[in-house]
Protein backbone atom coordinates (compact mmCIF):
# COMPACT_ATOMS: atom_id res chain seq x y z
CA UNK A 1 65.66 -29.56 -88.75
CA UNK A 2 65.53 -30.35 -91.95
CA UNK A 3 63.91 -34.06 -93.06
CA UNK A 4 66.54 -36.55 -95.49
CA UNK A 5 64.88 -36.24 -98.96
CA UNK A 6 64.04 -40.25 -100.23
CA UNK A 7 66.05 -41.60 -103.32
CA UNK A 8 63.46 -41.59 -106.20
CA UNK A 9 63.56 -42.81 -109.78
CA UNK A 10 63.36 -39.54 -111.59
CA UNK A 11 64.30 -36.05 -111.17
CA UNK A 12 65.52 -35.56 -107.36
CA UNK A 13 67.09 -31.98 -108.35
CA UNK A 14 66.48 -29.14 -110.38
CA UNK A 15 66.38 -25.63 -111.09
CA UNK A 16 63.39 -24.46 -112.99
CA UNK A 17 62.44 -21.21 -114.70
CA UNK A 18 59.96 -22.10 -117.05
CA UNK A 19 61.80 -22.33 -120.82
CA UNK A 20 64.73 -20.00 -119.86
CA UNK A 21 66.64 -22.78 -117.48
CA UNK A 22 66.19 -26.33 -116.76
CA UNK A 23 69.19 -28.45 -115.28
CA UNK A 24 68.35 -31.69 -113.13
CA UNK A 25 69.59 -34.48 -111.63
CA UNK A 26 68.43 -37.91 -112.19
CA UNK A 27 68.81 -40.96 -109.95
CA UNK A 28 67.81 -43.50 -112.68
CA UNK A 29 71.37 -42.94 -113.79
CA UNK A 30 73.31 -44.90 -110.82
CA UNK A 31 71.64 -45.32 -107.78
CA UNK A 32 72.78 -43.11 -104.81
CA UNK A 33 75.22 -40.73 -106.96
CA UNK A 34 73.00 -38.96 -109.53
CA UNK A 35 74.03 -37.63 -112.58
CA UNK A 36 73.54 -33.81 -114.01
CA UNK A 37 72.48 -33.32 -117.15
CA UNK A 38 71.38 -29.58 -118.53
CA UNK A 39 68.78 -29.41 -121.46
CA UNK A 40 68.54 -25.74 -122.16
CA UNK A 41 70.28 -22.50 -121.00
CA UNK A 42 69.61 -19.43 -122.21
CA UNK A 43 69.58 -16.66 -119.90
CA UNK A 44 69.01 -16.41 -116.32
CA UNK A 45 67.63 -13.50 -114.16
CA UNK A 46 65.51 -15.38 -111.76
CA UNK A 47 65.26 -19.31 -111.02
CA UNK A 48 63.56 -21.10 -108.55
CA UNK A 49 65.42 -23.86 -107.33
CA UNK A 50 63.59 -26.92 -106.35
CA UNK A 51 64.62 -30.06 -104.32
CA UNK A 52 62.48 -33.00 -104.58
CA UNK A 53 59.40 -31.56 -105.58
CA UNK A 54 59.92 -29.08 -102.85
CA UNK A 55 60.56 -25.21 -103.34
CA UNK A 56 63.45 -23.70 -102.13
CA UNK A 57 65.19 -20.54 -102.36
CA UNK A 58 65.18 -18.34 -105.36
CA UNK A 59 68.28 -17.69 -107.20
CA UNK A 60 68.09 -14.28 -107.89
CA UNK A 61 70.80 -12.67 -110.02
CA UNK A 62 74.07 -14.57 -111.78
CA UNK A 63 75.57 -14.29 -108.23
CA UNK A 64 73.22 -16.86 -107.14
CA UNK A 65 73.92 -19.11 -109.74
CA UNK A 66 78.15 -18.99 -109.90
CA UNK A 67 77.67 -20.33 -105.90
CA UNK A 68 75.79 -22.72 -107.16
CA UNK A 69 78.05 -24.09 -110.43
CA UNK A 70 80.71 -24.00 -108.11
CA UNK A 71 78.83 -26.22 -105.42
CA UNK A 72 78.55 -28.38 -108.34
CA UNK A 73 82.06 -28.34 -109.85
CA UNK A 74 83.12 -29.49 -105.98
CA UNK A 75 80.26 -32.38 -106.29
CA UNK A 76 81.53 -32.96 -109.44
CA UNK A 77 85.56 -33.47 -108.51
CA UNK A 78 84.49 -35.45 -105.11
CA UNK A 79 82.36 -37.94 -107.73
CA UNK A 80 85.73 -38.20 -109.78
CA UNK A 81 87.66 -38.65 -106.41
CA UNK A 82 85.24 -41.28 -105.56
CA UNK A 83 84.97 -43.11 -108.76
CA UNK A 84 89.38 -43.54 -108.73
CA UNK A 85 88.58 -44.86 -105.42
CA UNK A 86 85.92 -47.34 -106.77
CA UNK A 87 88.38 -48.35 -109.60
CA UNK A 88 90.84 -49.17 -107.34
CA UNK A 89 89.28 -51.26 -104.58
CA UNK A 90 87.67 -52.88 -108.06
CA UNK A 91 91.47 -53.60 -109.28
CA UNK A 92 92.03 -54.68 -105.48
CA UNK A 93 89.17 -57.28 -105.35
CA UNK A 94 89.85 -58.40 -108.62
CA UNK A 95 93.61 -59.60 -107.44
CA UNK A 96 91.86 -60.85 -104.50
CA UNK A 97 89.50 -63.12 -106.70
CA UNK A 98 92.56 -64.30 -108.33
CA UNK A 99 94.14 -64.99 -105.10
CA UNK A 100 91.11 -67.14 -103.80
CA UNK A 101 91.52 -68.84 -106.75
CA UNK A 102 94.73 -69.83 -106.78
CA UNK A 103 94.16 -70.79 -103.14
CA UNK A 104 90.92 -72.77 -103.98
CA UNK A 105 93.02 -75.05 -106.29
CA UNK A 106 95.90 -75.58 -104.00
CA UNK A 107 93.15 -76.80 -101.18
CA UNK A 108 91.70 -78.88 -103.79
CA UNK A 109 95.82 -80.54 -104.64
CA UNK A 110 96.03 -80.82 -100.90
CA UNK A 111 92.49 -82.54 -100.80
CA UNK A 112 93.47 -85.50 -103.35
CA UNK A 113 97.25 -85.66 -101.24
CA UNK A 114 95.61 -86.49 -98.31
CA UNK A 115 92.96 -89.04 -99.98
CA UNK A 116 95.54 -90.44 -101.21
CA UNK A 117 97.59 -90.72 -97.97
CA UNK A 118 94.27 -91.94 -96.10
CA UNK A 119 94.32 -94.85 -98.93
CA UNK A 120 97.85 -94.90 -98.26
CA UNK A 121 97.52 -95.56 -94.05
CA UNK A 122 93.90 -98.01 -95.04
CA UNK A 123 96.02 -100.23 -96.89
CA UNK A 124 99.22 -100.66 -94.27
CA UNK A 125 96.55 -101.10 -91.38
């Protein structure tokens, strides 16, 4: 079974094949949802494809590689799904900040009412 992989500052994913293809993934971009970036493609016959600092399978032919961008084009739309998501429970605790607010000074009105009311009841006892 395989072992979870720890989240590390620096590049957690990447293909390598020495100058023909580099693409990685970097966590120092947002922690837990890394970002791609690709600094050179050229041409692609062969790639290893390593995880971590750990090898993994070899991609072999073109084949290999399509699976692979569209593994990442589904990553890619679930990260976009995710970050609507984010955007709206940000818009939803933003109205809810307002709301506390508004409630905060209301408690504070009803806090000098009923000092006044207990000066109020002081002065007729």
């Amino acid at each position: 079974m395989p072992r979870p992989l720890p989240l590390e500052a620096g590049p957690i994913f990447s293909l390598e094949a020495g100058p023909i293809l580099e693409l990685s993934m970097d966590a120092r971009e947002c922690v837990g949802f890394p970002v791609f970036s690709v600094f050179s493609v050229f041409s692609v016959f062969s790639a290893r494809l390593v995880l971590n600092g750990r090898t993994g399978v070899w991609l072999r032919n073109i084949t290999d590689l399509q699976v692979l961008n569209t593994d990442l084009q589904v990553l890619n739309a679930d990260l976009q799904v995710l970050n609507t998501d984010l955007q709206v429970l940000n818009a939803d605790l933003q109205v809810l900040n307002t709301d506390l607010q508004v409630l905060n000074t209301d408690l504070q009105v009803l806090n000098a009412d009923l000092q006044v009311l207990n000066a109020d009841l002081l002065f007729l006892t």
